[in-house]
N, C-alpha and C. Protein backbone atom coordinates (compact mmCIF):
# COMPACT_ATOMS: atom_id res chain seq x y z
N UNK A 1 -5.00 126.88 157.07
CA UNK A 1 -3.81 126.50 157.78
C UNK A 1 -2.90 125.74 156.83
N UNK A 2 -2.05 125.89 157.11
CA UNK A 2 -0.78 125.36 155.68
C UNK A 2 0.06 123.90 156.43
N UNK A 3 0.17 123.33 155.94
CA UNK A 3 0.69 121.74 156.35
C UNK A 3 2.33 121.84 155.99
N UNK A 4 3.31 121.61 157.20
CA UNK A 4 4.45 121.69 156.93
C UNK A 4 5.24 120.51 155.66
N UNK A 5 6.36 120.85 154.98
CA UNK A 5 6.44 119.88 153.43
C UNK A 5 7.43 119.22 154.52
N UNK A 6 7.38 118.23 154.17
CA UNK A 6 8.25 116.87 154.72
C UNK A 6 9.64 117.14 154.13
N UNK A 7 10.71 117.07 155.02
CA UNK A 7 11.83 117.13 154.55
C UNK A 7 12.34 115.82 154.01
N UNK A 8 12.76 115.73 152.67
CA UNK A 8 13.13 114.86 151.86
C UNK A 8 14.35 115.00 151.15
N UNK A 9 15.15 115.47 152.03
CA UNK A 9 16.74 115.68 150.71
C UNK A 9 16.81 117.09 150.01
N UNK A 10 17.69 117.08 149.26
CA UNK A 10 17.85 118.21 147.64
C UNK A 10 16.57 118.34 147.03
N UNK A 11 16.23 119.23 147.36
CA UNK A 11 14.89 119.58 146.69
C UNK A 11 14.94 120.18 145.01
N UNK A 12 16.64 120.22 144.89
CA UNK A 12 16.93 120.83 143.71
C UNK A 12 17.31 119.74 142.61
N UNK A 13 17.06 119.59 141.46
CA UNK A 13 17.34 118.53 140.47
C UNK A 13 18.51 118.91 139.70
N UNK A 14 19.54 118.17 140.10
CA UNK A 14 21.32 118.70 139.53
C UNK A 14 21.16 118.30 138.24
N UNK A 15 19.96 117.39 137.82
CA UNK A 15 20.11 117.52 136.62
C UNK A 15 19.96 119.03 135.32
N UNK A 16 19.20 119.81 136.41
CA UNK A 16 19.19 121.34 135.84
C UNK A 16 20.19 122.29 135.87
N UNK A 17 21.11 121.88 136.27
CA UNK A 17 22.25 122.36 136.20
C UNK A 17 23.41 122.10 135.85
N UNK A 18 23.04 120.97 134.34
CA UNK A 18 24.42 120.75 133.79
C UNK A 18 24.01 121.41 132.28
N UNK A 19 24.94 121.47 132.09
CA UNK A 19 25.45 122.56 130.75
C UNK A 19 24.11 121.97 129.36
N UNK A 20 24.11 120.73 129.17
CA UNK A 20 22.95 120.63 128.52
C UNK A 20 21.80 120.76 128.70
N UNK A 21 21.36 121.42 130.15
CA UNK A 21 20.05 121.39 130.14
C UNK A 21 19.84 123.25 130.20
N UNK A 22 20.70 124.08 129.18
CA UNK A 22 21.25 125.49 129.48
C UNK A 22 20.43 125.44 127.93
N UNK A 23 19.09 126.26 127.39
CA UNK A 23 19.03 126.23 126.16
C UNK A 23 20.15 127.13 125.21
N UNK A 24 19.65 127.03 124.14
CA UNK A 24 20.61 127.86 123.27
C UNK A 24 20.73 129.53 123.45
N UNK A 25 19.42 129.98 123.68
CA UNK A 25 19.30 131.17 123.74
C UNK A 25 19.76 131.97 125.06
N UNK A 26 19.46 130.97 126.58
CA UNK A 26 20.33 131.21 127.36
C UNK A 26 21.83 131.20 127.65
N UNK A 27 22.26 130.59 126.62
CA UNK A 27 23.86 130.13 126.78
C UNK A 27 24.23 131.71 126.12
N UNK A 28 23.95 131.75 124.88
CA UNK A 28 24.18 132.96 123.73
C UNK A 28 23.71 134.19 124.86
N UNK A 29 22.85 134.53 125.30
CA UNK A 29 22.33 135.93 126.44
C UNK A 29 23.68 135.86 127.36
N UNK A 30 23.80 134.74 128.09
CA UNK A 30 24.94 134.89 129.69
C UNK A 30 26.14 134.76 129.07
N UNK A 31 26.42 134.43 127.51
CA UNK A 31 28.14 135.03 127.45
C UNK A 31 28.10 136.49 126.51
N UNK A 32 26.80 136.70 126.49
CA UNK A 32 27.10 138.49 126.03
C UNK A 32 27.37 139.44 127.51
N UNK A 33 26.21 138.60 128.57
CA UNK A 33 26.41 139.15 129.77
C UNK A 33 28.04 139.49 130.37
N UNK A 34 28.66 138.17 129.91
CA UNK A 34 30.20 138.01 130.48
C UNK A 34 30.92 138.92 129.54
N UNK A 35 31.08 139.07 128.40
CA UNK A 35 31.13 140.22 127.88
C UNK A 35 31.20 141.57 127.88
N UNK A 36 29.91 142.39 128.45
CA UNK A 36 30.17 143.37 128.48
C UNK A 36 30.45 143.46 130.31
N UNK A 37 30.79 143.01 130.48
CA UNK A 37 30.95 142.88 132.24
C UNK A 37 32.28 142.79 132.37
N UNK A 38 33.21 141.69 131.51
CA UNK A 38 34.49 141.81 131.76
C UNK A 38 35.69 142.56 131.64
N UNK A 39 35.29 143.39 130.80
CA UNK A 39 36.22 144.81 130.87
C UNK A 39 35.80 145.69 131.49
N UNK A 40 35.02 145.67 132.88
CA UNK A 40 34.35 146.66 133.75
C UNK A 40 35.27 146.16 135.27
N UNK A 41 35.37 147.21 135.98
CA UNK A 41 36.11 147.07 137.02
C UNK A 41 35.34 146.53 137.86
N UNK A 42 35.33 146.01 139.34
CA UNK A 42 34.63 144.80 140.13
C UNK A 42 33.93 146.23 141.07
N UNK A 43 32.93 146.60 141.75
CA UNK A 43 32.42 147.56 142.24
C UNK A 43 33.06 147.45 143.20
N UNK A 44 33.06 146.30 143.97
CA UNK A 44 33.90 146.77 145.48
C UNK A 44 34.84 146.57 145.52
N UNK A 45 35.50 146.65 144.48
CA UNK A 45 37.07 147.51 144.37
C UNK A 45 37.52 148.62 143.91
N UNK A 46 35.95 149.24 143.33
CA UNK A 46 36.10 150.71 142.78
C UNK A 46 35.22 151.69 143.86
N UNK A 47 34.52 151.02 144.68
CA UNK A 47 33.57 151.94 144.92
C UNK A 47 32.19 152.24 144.43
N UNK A 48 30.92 151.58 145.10
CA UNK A 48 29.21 151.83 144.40
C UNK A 48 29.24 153.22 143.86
N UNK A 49 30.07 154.49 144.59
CA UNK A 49 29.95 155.37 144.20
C UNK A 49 30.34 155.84 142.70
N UNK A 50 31.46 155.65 142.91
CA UNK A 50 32.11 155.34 140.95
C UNK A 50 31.44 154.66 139.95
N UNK A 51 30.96 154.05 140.17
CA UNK A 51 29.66 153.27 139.27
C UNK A 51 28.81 153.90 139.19
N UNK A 52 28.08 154.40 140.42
CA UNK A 52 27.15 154.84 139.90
C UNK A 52 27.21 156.45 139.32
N UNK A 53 28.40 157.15 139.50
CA UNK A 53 29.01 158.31 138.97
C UNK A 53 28.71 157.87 137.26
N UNK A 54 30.08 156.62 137.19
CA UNK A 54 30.03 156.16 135.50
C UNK A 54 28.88 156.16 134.58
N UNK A 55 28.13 155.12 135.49
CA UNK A 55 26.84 155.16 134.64
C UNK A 55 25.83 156.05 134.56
N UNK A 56 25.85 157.22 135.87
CA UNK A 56 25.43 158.68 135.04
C UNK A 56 25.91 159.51 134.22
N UNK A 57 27.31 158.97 133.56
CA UNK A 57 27.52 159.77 132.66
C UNK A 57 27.90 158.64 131.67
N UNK A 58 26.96 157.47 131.49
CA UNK A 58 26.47 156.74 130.11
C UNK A 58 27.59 155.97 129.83
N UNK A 59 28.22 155.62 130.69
CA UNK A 59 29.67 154.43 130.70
C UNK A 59 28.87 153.12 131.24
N UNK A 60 29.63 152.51 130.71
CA UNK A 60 28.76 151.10 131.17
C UNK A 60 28.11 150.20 129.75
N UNK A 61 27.47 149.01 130.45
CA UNK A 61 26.61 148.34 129.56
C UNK A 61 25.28 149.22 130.10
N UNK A 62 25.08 149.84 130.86
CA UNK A 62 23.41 150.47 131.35
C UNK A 62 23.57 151.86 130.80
N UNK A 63 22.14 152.09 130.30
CA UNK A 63 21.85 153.30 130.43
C UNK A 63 21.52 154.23 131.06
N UNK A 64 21.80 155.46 130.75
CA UNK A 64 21.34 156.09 132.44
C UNK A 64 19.90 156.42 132.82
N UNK A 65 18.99 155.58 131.43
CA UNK A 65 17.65 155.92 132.04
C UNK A 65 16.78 157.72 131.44
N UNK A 66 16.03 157.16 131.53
CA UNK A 66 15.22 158.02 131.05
C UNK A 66 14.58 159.38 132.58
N UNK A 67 14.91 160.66 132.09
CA UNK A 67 15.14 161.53 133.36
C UNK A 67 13.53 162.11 133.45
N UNK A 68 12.88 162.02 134.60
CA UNK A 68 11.43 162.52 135.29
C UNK A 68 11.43 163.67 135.45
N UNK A 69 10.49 164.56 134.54
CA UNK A 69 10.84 165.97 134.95
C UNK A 69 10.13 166.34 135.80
N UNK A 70 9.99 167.76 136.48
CA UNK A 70 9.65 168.13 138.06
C UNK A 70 8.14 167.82 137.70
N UNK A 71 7.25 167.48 138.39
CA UNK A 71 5.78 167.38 137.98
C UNK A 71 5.35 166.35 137.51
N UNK A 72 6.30 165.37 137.20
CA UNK A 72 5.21 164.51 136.35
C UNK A 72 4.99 163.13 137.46
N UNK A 73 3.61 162.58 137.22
CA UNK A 73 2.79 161.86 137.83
C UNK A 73 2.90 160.57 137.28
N UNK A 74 3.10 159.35 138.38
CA UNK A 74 2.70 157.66 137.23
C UNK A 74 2.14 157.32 138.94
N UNK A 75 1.42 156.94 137.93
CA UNK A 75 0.27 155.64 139.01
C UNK A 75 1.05 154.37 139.40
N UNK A 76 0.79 154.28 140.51
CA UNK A 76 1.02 152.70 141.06
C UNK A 76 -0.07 151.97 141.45
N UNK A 77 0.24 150.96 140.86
CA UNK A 77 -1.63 150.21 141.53
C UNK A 77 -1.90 149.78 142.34
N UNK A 78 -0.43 150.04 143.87
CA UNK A 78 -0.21 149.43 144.90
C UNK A 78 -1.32 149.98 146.16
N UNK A 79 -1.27 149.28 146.80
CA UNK A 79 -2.73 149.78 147.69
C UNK A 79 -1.81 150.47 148.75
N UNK A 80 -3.02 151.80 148.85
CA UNK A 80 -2.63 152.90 149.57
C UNK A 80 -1.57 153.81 149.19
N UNK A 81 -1.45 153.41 147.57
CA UNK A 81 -1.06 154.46 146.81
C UNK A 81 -1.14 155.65 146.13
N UNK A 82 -1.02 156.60 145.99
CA UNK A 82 -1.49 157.90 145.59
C UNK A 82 -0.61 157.95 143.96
């Protein structure tokens, strides 16, 4: 049986969310993110469909992925999986 947590305030520490507590390598990753994102149009002003049109034909920061041909098999290790 699980014991309800006592409500005590902000469970969140604002100290994790100021700019110095952002390491280096995360700062450098989320402005490449902003990057290739900002010369891309906003989806729901273009349409999920247009996107996902674009990025099947290899526009984008995404790739379109690697294509499954008819037949082929991958295991899942999820129960009651085949």
């Amino acid at each position: 049986m699980s014991q309800a947590i006592p409500e005590t305030g902000n469970r969140l520490d604002p100290v994790l969310f100021r700019p110095e507590a952002i390491s280096e390598e995360t700062r450098r990753f989320n402005e490449e993110i902003i990057k290739l994102f900002t010369p891309l149009p906003n989806w729901w002003e273009v349409g999920a469909q247009t996107v996902r049109d674009s990025r099947a034909r290899g526009e984008g920061p995404f790739s379109t992925g690697a294509e499954v041909g008819q037949g082929a098999h991958y295991h899942n290790r999820g129960k009651g999986r085949r």
